[in-house]
C-alpha atoms as a PDB file:
ATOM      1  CA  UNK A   1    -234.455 186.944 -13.094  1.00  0.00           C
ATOM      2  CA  UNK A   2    -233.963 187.636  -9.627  1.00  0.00           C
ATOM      3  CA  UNK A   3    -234.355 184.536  -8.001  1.00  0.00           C
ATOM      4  CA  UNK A   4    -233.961 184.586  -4.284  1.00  0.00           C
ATOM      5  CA  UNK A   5    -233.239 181.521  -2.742  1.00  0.00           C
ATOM      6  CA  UNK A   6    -230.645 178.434  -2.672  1.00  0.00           C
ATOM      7  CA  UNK A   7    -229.484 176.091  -5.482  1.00  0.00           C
ATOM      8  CA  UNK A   8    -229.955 172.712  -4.951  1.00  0.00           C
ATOM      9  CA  UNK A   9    -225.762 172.266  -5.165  1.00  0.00           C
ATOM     10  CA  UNK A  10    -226.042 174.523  -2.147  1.00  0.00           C
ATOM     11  CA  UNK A  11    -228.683 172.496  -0.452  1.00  0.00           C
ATOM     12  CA  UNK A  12    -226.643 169.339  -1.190  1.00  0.00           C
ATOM     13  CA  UNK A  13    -223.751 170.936   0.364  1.00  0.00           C
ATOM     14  CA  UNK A  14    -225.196 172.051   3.786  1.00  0.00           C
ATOM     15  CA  UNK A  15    -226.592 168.620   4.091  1.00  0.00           C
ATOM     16  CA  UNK A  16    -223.322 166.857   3.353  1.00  0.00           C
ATOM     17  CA  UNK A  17    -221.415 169.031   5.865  1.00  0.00           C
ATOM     18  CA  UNK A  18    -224.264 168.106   8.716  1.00  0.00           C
ATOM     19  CA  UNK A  19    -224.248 164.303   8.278  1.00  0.00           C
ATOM     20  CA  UNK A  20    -220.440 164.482   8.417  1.00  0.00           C
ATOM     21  CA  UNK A  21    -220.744 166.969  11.889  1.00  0.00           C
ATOM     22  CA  UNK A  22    -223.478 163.964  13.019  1.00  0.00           C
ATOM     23  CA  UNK A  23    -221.003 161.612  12.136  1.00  0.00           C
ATOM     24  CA  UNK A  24    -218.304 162.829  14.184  1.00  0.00           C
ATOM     25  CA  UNK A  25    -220.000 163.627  17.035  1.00  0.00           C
ATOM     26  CA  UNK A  26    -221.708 159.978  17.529  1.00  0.00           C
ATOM     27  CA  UNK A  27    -218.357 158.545  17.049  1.00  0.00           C
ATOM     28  CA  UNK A  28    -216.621 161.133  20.123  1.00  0.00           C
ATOM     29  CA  UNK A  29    -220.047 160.314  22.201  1.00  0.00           C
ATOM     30  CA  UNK A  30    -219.377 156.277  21.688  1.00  0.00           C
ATOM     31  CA  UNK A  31    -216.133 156.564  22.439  1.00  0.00           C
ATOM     32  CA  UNK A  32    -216.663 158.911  25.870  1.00  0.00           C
ATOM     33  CA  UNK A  33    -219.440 155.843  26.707  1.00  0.00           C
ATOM     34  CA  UNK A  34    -216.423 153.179  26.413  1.00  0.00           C
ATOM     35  CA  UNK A  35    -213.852 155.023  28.161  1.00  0.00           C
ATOM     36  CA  UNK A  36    -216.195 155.282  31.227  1.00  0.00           C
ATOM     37  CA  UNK A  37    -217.501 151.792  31.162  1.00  0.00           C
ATOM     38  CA  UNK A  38    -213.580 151.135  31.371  1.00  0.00           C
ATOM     39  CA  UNK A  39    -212.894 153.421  34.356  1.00  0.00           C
ATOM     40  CA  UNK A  40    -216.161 151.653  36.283  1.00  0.00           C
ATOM     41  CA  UNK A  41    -214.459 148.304  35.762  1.00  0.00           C
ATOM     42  CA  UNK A  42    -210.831 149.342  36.801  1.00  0.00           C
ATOM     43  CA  UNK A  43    -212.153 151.313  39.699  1.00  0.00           C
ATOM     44  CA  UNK A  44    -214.223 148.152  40.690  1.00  0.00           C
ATOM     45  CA  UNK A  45    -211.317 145.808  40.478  1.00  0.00           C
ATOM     46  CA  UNK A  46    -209.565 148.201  42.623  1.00  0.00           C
ATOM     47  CA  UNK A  47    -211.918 148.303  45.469  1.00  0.00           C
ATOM     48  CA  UNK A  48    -211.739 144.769  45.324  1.00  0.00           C
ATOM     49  CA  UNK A  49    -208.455 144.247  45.992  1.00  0.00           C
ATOM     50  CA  UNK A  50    -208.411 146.776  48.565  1.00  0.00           C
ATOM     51  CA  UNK A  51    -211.658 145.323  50.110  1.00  0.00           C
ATOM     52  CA  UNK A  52    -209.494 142.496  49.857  1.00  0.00           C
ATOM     53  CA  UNK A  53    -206.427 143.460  51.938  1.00  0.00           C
ATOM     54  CA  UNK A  54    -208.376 145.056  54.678  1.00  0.00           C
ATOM     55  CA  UNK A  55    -210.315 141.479  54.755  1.00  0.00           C
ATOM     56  CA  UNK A  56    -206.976 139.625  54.759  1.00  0.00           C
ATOM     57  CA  UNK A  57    -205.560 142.561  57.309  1.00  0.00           C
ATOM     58  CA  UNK A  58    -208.673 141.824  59.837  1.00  0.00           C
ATOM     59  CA  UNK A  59    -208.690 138.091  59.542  1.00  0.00           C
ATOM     60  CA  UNK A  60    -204.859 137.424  58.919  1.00  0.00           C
ATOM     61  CA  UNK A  61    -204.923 134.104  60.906  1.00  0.00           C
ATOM     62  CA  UNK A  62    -207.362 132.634  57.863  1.00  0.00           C
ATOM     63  CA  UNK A  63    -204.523 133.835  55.265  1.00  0.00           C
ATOM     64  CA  UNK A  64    -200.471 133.071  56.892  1.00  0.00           C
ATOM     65  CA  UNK A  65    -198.431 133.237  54.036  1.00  0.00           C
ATOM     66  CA  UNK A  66    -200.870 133.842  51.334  1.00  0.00           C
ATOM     67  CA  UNK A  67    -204.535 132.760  50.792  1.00  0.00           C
ATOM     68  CA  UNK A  68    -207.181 133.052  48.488  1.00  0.00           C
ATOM     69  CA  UNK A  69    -210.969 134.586  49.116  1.00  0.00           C
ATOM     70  CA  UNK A  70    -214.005 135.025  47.085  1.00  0.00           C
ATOM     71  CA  UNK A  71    -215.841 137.873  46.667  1.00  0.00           C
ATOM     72  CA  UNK A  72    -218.711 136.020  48.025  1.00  0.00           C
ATOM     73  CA  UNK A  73    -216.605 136.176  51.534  1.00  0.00           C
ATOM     74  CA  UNK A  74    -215.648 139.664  50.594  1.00  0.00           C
ATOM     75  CA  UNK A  75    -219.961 140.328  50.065  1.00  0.00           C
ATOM     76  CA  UNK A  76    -221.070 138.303  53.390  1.00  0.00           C
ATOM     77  CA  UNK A  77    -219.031 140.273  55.125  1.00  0.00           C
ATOM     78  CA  UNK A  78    -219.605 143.499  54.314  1.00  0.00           C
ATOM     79  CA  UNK A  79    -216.421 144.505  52.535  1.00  0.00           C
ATOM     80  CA  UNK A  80    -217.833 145.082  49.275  1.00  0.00           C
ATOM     81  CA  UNK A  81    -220.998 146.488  48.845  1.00  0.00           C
ATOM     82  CA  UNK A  82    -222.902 145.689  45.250  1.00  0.00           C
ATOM     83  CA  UNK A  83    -224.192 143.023  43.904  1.00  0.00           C
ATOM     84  CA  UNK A  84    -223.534 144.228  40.878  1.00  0.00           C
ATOM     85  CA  UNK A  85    -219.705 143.387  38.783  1.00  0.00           C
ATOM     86  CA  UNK A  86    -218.917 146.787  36.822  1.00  0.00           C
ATOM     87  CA  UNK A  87    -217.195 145.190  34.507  1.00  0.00           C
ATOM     88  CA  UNK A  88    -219.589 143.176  33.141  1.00  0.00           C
ATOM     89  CA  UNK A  89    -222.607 144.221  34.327  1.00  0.00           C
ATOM     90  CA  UNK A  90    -224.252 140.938  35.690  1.00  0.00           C
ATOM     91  CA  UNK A  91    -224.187 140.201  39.110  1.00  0.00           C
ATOM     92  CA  UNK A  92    -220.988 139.275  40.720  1.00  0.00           C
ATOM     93  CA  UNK A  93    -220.088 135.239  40.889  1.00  0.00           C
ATOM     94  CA  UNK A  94    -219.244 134.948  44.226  1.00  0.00           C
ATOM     95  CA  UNK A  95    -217.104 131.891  43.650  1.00  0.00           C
ATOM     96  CA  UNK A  96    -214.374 134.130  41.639  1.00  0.00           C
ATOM     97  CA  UNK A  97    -211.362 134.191  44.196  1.00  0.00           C
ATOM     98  CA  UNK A  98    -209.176 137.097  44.811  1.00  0.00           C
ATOM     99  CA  UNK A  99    -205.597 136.087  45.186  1.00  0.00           C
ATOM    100  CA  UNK A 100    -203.865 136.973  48.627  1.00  0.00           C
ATOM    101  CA  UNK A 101    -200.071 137.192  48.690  1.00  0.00           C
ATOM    102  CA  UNK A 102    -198.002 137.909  51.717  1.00  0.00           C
ATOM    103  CA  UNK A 103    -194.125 138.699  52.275  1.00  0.00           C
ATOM    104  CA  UNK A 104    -191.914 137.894  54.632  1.00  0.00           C
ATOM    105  CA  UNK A 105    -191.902 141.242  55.870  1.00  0.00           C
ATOM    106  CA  UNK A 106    -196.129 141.079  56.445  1.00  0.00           C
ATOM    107  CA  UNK A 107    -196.720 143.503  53.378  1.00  0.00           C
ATOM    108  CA  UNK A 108    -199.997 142.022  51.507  1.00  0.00           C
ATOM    109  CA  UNK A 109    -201.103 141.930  47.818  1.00  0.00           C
ATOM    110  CA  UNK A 110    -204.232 141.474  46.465  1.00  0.00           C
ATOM    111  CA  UNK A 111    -204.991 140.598  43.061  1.00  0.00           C
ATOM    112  CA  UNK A 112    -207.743 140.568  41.100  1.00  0.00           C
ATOM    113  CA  UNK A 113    -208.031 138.468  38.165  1.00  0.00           C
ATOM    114  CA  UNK A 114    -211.823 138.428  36.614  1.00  0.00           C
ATOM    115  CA  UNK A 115    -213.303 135.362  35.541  1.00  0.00           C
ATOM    116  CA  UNK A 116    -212.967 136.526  31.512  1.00  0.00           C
ATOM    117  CA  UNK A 117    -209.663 137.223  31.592  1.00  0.00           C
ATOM    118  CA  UNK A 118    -208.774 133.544  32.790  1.00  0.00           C
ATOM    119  CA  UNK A 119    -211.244 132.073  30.078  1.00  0.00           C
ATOM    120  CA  UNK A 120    -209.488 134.180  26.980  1.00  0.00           C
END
């Protein structure tokens, strides 16, 4: 008998060992898709508070000693540009305030804090 051709142990293996590669690599691309859905949303909060600053830093009169905008003012007037939040993907609520803080000294900071973080 000179049977060439695989057993079906062998056949079972090769299968086994590419559902476990499939396996892995779904899991690495999942986690690649969460990691950058998490830089969009820090970068976005970032420009935000920087959109912020320059805002407070052109219109300092509205803000002596400390204020609070919304990103609708920060949209309206050009500062940010989407309509879109990165962090959640819905468009932006134009009521959520960004929190203006200034020092003695005139040095500004802007804060962030998005609606789901108050609510949790």
């Amino acid at each position: 008998m000179n049977n060439k051709g695989f057993t079906l142990i062998e056949i079972l293996v090769v299968i086994a060992l590419v559902a476990a590669l499939g396996v892995l690599v779904t899991i690495n691309i999942s986690s690649m898709l969460n990691s950058e859905d998490n830089d969009k949303c820090h970068n976005f909060v970032k420009e935000v508070e920087e959109a912020a600053c320059v805002y407070v830093g052109l219109n300092q009169s509205k803000c002596l000693g400390g204020c609070t905008i919304t990103l609708g003012d920060l949209i309206s007037d050009g500062f940010i540009g989407t309509e879109i939040n990165s962090c959640t993907n819905k468009e932006i609520d134009k009521n959520e305030e960004v929190k203006v803080t200034i020092s003695g000294d005139g040095e500004k900071k802007c804060t962030y804090i998005r609606g789901e973080e108050n609510e949790g």
